[in-house]
Protein backbone atom coordinates (compact mmCIF):
# COMPACT_ATOMS: atom_id res chain seq x y z
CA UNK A 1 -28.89 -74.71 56.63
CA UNK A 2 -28.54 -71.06 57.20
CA UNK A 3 -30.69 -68.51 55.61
CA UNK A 4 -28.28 -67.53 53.36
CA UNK A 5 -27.39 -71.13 51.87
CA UNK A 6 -31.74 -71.41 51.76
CA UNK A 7 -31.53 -67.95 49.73
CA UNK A 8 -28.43 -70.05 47.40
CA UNK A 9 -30.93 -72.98 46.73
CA UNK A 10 -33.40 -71.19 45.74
CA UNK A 11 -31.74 -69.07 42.79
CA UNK A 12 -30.40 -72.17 41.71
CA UNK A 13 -32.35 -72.46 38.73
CA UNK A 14 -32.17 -76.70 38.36
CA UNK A 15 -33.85 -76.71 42.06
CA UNK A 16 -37.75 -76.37 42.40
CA UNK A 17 -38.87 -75.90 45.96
CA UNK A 18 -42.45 -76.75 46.89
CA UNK A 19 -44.78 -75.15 48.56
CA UNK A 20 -46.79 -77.28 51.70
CA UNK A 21 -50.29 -77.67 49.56
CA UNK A 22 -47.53 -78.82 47.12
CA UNK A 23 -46.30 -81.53 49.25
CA UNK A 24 -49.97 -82.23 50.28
CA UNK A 25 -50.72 -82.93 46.92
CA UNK A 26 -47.68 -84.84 46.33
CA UNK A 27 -48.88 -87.06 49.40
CA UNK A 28 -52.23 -87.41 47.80
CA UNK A 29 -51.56 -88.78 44.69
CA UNK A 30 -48.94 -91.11 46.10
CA UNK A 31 -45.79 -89.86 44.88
CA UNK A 32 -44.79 -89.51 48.14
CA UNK A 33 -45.50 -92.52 50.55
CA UNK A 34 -47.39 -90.66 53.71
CA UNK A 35 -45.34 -92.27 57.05
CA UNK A 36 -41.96 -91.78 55.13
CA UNK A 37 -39.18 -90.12 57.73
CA UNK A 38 -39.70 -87.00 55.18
CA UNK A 39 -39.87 -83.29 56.19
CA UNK A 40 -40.70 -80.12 53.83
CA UNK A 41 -37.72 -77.87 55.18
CA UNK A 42 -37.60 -74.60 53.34
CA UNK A 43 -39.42 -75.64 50.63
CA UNK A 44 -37.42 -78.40 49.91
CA UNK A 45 -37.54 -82.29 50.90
CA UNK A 46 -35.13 -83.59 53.12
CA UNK A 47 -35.00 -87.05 54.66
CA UNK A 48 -35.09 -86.90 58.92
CA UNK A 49 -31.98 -88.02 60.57
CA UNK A 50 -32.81 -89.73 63.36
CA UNK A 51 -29.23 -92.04 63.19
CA UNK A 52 -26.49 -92.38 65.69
CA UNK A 53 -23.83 -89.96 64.80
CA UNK A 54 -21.00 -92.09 62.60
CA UNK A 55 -23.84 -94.99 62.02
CA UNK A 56 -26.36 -95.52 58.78
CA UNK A 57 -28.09 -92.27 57.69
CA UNK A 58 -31.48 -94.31 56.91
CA UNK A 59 -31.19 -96.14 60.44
CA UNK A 60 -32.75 -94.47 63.85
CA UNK A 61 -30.32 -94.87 66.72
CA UNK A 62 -31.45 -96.68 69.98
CA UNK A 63 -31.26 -93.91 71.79
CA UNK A 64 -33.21 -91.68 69.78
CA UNK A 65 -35.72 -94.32 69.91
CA UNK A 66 -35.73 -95.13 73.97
CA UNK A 67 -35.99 -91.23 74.84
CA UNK A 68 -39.00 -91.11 71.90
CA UNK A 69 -40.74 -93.54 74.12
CA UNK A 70 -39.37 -91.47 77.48
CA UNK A 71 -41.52 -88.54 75.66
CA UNK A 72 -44.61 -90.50 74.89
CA UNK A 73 -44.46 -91.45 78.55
CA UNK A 74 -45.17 -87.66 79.61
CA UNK A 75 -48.64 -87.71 78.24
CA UNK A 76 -50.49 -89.27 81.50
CA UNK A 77 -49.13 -85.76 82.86
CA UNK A 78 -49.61 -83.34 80.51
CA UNK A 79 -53.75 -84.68 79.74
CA UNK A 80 -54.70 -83.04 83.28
CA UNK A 81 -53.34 -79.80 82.17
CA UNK A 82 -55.43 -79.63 79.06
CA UNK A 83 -52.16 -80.41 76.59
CA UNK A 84 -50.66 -83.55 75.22
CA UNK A 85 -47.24 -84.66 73.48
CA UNK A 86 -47.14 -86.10 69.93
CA UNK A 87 -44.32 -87.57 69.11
CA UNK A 88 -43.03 -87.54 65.26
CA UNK A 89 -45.05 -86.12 63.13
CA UNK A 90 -45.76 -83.29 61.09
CA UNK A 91 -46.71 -79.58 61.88
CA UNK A 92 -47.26 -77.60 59.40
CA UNK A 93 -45.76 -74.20 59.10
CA UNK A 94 -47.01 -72.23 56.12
CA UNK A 95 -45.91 -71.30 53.14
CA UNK A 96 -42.96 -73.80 52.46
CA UNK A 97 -42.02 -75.71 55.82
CA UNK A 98 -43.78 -79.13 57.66
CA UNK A 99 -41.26 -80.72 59.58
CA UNK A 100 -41.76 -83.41 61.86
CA UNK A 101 -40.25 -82.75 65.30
CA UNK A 102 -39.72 -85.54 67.97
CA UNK A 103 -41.87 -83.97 69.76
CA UNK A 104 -44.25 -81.08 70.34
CA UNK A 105 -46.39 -80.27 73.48
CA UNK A 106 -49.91 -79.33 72.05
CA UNK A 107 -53.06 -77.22 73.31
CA UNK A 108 -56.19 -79.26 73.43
CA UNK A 109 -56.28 -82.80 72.92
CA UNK A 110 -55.89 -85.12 70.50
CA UNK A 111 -59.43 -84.94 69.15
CA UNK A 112 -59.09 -81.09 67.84
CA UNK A 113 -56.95 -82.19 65.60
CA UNK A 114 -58.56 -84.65 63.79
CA UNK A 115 -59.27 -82.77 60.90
CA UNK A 116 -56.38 -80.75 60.57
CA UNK A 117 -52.51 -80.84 61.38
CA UNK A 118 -50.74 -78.61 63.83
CA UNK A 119 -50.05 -75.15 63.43
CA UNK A 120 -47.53 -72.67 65.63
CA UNK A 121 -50.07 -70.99 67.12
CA UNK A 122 -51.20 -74.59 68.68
CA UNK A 123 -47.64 -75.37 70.56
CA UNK A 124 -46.45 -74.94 73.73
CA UNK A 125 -43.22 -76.33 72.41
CA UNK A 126 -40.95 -78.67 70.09
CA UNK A 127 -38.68 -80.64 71.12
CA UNK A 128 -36.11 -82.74 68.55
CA UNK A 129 -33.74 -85.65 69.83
CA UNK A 130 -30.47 -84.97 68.31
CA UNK A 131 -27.54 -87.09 67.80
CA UNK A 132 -26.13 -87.11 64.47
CA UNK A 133 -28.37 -84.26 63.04
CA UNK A 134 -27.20 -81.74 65.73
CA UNK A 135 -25.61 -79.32 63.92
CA UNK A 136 -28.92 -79.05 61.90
CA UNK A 137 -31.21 -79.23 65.00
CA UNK A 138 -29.21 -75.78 65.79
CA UNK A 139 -29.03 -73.96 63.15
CA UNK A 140 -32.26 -74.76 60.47
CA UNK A 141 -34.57 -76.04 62.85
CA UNK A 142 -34.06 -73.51 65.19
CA UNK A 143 -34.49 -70.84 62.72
CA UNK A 144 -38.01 -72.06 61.19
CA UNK A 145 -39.27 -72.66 64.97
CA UNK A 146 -37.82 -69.16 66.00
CA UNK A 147 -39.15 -67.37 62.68
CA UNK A 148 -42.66 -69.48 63.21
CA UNK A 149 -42.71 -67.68 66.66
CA UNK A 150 -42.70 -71.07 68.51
CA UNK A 151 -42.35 -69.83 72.03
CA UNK A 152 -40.07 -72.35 73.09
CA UNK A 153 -37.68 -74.84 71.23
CA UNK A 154 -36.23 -78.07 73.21
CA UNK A 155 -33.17 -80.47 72.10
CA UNK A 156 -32.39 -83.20 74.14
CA UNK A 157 -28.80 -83.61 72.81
CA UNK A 158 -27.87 -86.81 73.28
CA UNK A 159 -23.88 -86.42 72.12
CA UNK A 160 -23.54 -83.94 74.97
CA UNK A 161 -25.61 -85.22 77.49
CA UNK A 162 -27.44 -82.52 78.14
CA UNK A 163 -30.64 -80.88 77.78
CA UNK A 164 -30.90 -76.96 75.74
CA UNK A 165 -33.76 -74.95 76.14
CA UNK A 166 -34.40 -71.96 73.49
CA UNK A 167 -36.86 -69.14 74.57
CA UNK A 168 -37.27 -65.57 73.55
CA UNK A 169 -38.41 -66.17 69.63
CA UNK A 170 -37.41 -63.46 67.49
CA UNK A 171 -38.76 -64.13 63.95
CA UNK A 172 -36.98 -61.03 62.35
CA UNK A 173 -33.56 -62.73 63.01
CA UNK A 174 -34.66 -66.38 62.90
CA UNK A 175 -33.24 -67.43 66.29
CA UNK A 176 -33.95 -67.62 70.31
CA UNK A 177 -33.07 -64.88 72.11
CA UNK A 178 -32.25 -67.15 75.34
CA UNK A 179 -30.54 -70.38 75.55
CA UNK A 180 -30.41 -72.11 79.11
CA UNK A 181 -28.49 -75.58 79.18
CA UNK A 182 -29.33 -78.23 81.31
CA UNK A 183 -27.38 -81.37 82.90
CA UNK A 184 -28.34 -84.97 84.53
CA UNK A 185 -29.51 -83.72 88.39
CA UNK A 186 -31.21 -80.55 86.88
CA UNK A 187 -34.64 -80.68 85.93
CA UNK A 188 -36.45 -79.70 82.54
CA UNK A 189 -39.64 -77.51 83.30
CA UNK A 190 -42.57 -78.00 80.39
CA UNK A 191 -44.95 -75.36 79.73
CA UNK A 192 -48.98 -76.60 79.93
CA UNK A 193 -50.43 -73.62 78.67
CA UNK A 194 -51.12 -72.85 82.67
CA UNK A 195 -49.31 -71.28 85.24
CA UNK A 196 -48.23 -74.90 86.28
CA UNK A 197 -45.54 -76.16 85.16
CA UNK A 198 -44.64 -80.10 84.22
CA UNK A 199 -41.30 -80.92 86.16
CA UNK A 200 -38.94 -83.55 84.77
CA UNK A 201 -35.95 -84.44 85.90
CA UNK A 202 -33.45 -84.59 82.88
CA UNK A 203 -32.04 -88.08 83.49
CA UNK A 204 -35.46 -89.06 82.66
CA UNK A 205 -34.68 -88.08 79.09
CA UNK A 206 -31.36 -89.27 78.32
CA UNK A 207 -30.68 -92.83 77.74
């Protein structure tokens, strides 16, 4: 969604969006099953597309799933550089949005956030594995990671073959100021929180 279909949904008076304590609370009490491919986008809850573009909604695609576990296999070299990768689930992004990227690079380790979930201010960056939900990956994702000030955005799109990297957050306009594109033989540089980088090669991320 764009801001200005968000700005539609809200006047419309037979929608109620929720607020994150909101959807905490909802979690809580059970009326929404905690685990569920759910995200609080905007206020509002929308189911995660995870599918293979043309396939079942509700499915996740194969390759979604096979560069998931690619990701999860980049945490033996993040933990020397003080940062780790979690792999879907929630951050929470005050007032109204918790999605839950495919992945996010996090300060610390897993321990500091026992207690609580993930804020912007904790990320080094997110990363979402898009087939079918592309077109959303682009445009509403990238404007609540952009508007959060989440310094840099990653989709490994999978229908193009190709890796995009968004940097430059500018929060006033809701979108990355830089956009760099990236292609099997090139290789995807992840920010530690250090002066050192983590090197990938792309092919290592797209099935």
């Amino acid at each position: 969604m764009i801001a200005s279909d968000v700005e539609q949904l809200r006047r419309n008076p037979l929608l109620v969006p929720i607020t994150v304590e909101q959807y905490h609370q909802m979690i809580s009490a059970g009326i929404l099953e905690e685990g569920k491919p759910i995200e609080l986008l905007d206020g509002f809850l929308v189911r995660k597309d995870r599918s293979h573009a043309g396939g079942d909604p509700i499915t996740v695609g194969h390759e979604h799933l096979w560069t998931i576990y690619r990701l999860g296999e980049l945490n033996e070299q993040l933990k020397p550089h003080k940062c780790f990768i979690m792999t879907q689930q929630p951050i929470t992004i005050p007032p109204d949005n918790e999605p839950e990227p495919d992945g996010a690079i996090l300060k610390g380790a897993s321990d500091d956030y026992r207690k609580r979930l993930p804020e912007a201010a904790d990320i080094l960056a997110v990363i979402e594995v898009a087939d079918s939900s592309l077109q959303d990956d682009r445009t509403a994702k990238q404007r609540i990671y952009a508007t959060a000030g989440i310094s840099q955005y990653i989709i490994i799109n999978l229908v193009g073959r190709t890796v995009e990297i968004y940097t430059a957050p500018d929060a006033r306009l809701g979108r990355y100021g830089s956009l760099q594109s990236l292609k099997p033989g090139d290789s995807l540089r992840l920010p530690t929180g250090t002066e050192a980088e983590l090197e990938v090669p792309v092919e290592r991320l797209l099935p």
